[in-house]
Protein backbone atom coordinates (compact mmCIF):
# COMPACT_ATOMS: atom_id res chain seq x y z
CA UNK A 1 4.92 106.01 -16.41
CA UNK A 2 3.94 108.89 -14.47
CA UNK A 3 6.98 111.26 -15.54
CA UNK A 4 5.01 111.10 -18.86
CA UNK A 5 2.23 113.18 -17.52
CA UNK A 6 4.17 115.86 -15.81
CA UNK A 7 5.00 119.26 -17.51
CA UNK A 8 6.63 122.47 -16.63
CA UNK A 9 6.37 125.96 -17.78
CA UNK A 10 9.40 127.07 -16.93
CA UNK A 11 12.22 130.33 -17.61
CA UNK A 12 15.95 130.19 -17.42
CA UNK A 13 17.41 131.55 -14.40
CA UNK A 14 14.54 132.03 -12.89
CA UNK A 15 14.78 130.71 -8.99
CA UNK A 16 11.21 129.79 -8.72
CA UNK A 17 11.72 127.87 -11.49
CA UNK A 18 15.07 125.92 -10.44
CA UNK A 19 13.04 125.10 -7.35
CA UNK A 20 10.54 123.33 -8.91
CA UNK A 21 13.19 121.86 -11.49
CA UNK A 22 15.60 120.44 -8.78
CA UNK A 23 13.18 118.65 -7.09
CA UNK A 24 11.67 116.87 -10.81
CA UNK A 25 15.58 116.21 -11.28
CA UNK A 26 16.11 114.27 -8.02
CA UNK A 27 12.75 112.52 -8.25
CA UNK A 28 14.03 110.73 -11.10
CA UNK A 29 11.70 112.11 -13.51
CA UNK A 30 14.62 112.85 -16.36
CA UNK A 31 13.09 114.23 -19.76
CA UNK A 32 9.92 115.48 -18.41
CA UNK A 33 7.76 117.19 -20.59
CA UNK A 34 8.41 120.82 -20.64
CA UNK A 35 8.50 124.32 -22.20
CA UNK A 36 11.26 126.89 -21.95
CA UNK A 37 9.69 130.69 -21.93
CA UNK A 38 10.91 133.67 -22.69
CA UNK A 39 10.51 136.68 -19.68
CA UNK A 40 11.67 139.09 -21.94
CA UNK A 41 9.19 138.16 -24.99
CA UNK A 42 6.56 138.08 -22.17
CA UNK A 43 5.75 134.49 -22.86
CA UNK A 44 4.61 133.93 -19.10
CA UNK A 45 1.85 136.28 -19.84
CA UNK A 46 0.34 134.40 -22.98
CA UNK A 47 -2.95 132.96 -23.10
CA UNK A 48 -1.60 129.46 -22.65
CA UNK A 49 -0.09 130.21 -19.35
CA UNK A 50 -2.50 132.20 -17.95
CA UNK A 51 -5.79 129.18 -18.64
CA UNK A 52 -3.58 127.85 -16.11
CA UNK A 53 -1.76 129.95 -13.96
CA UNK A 54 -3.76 133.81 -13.70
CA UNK A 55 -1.04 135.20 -12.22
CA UNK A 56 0.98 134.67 -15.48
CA UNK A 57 3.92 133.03 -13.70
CA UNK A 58 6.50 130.45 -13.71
CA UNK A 59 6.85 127.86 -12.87
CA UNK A 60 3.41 126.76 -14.07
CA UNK A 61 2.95 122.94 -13.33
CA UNK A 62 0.75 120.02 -14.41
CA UNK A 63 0.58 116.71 -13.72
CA UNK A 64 -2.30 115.26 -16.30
CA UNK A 65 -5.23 117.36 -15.15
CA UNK A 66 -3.79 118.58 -11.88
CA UNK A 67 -2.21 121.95 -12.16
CA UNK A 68 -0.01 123.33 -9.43
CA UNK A 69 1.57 126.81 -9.18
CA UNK A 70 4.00 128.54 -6.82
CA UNK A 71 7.50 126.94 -6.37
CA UNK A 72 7.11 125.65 -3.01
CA UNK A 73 4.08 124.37 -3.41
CA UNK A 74 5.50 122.26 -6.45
CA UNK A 75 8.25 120.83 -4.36
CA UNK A 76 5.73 119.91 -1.97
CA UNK A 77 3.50 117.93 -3.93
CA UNK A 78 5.85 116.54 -6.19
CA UNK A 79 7.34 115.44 -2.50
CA UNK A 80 4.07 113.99 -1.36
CA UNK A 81 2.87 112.18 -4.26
CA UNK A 82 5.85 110.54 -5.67
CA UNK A 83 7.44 109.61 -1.92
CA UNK A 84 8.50 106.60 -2.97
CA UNK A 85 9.93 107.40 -6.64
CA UNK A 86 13.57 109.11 -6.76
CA UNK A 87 15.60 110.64 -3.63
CA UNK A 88 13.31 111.06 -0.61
CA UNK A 89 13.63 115.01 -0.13
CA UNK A 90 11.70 114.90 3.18
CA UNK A 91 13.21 112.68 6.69
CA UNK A 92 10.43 110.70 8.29
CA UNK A 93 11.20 111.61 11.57
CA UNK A 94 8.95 115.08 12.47
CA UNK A 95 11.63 117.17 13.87
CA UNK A 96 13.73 116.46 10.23
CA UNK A 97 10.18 117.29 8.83
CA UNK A 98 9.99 120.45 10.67
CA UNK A 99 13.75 121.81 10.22
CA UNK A 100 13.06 121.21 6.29
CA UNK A 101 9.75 123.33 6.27
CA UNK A 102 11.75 125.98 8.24
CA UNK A 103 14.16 126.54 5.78
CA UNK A 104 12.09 126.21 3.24
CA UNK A 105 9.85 128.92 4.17
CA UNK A 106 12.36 131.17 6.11
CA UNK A 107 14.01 131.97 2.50
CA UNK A 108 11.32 134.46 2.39
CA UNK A 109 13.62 136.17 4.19
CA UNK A 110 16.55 135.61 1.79
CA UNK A 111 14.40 136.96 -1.10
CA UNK A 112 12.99 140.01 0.09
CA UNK A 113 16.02 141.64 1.35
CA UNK A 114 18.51 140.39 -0.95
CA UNK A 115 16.89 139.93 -4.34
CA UNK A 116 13.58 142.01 -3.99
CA UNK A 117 14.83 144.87 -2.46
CA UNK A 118 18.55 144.62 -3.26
CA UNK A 119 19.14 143.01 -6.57
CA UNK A 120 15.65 143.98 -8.66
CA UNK A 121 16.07 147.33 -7.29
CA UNK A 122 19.27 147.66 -9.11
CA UNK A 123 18.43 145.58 -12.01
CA UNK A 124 15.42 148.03 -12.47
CA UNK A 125 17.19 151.21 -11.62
CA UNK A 126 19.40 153.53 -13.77
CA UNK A 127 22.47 153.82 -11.92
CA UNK A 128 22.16 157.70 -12.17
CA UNK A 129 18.83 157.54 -10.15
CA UNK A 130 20.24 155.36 -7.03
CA UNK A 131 18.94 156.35 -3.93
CA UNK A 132 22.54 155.77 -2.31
CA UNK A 133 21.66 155.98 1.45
CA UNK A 134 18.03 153.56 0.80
CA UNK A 135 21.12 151.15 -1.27
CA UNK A 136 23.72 151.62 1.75
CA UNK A 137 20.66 150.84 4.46
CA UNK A 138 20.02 147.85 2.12
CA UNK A 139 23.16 146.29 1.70
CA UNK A 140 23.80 146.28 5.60
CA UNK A 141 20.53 144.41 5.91
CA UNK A 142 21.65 141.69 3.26
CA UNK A 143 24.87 141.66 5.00
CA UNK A 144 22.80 140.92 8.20
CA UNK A 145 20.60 138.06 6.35
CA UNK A 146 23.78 136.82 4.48
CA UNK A 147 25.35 136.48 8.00
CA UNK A 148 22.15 134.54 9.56
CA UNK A 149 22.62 131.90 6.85
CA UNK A 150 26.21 131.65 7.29
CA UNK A 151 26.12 131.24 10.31
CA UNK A 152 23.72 128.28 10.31
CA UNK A 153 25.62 126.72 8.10
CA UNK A 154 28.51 126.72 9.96
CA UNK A 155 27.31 125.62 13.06
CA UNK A 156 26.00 122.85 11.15
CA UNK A 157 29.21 121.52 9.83
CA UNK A 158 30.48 121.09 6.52
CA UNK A 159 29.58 117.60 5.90
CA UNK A 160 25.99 118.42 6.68
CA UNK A 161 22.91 120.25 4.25
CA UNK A 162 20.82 123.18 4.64
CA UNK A 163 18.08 121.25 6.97
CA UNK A 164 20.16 118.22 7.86
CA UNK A 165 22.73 115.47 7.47
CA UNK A 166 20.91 114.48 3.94
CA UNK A 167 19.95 116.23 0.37
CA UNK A 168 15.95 117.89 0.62
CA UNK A 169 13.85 120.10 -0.15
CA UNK A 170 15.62 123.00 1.68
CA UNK A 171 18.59 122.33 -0.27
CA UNK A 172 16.07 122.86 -3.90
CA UNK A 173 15.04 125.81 -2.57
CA UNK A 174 18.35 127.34 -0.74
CA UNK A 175 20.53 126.29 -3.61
CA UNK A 176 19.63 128.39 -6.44
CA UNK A 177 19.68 131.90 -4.15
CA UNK A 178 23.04 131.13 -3.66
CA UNK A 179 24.06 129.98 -7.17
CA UNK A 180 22.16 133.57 -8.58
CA UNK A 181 23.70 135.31 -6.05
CA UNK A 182 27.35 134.32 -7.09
CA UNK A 183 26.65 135.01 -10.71
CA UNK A 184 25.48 138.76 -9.87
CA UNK A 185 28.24 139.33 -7.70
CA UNK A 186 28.61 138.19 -4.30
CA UNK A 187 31.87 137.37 -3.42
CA UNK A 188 31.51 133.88 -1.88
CA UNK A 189 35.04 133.71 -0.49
CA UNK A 190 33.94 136.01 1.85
CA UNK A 191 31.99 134.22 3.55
CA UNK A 192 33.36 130.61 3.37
CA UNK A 193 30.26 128.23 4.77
CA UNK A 194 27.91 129.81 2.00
CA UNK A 195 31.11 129.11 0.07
CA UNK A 196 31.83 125.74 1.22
CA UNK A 197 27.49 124.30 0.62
CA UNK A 198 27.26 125.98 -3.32
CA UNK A 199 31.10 123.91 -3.58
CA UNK A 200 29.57 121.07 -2.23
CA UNK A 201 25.35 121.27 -4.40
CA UNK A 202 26.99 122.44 -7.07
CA UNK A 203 28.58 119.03 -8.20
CA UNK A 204 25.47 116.96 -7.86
CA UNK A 205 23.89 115.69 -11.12
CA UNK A 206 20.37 117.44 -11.15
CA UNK A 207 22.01 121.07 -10.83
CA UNK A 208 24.38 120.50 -13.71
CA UNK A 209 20.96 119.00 -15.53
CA UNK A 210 19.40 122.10 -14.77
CA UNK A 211 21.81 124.66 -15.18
CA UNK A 212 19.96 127.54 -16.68
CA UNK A 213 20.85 127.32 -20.56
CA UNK A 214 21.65 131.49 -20.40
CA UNK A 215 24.22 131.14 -17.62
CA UNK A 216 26.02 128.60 -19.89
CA UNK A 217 25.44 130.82 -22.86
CA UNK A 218 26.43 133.81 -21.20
CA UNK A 219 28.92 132.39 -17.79
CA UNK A 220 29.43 135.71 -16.80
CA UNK A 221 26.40 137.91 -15.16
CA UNK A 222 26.13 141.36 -13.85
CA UNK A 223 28.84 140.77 -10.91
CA UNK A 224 28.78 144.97 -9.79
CA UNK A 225 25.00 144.08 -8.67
CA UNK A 226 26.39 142.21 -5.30
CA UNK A 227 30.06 142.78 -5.66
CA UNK A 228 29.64 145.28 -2.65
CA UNK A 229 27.63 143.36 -0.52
């Protein structure tokens, strides 16, 4: 089977990594080989992952001798090569194609301003040293981005996905920003079409397979990191 060649380097939590794992989930490949490493033992760093990955960072990804790193790129081959195997994660038609690679890509966005230069920033800063006017001109920028997606979502509809009227890859990839970003914080009820989607992904069967084992360990995160965005 070709599941039994496929296996991922992966840590909990980490949104790269619940990319990657979405995708594996809705492919069908169930019980894939894997390893679960430790960020804060530096396990990403270890000799094992970097013979593969010299960046020393998950998700690392094989399938037999093929290796494959970066989270996007994962979904995309794992898209391309086992088309036929699972849910389909990619419409046929090229304007479905293109709306999916859009989003896809566009999160870019999403991460830099809210988790890069938002959320790490206060992760990795005492709260004695905040720069509070760089934080306030931050938070009205993920307000701004937060607004962008919400309001694509709503003129969307609630009956439809991030890049269409089916399940894809933009939905692996958008998914687990919003999921992190509830757990640190952000107050979904404010704005209800982000609210509505995470109600709606949240029930299907690969996200509660790949829950990250810490959040269920540990439901309740830092929620003062995004509780003022």
């Amino acid at each position: 089977m070709a599941g039994d060649k496929l296996f991922l380097y992966w840590g909990s939590g980490s949104i790269p990594c619940w990319k990657a794992m979405l995708v594996l989930e809705e492919k069908g490949f169930h019980g894939y080989k894997n390893k679960l490493c430790s960020f804060q033992k530096k396990e990403h760093k270890t000799d094992e992952i970097l013979a593969l990955n010299p960046r020393g960072q998950l998700p690392t990804f094989k399938d037999g001798d093929i290796v494959v790193n970066e989270s996007n790129a994962i979904m995309e081959y794992l898209e391309a090569t086992y088309s036929d195997q699972g849910l389909k994660l990619l419409p046929a038609d090229p304007a479905g194609k293109a709306q999916v690679f859009q989003v896809v890509n566009e999160l870019s966005n999403l991460q830099t301003t809210l988790n890069t230069n938002y959320v790490y920033y206060k992760f990795h800063t005492p709260k004695d040293k905040y720069d509070v006017d760089l934080l306030k001109e931050r938070a009205e920028k993920c307000r701004t981005e937060l607004a962008f997606w919400e309001a694509r979502l709503k003129k969307a509809g609630p009956n439809t996905f991030a890049a269409g009227s089916t399940f894809t890859l933009a939905d692996c990839a958008f998914f687990p920003y919003v999921a992190f970003a509830k757990r640190v914080g952000l107050q979904l009820e404010k704005w209800a079409a982000i609210e509505a989607y995470y109600k709606k992904i949240v029930e299907r069967a690969s996200v509660k397979a790949t829950w990250p084992p810490h959040w269920t360990e540990n439901p309740e995160g830092d929620k003062s990191i995004l509780g003022d965005i």
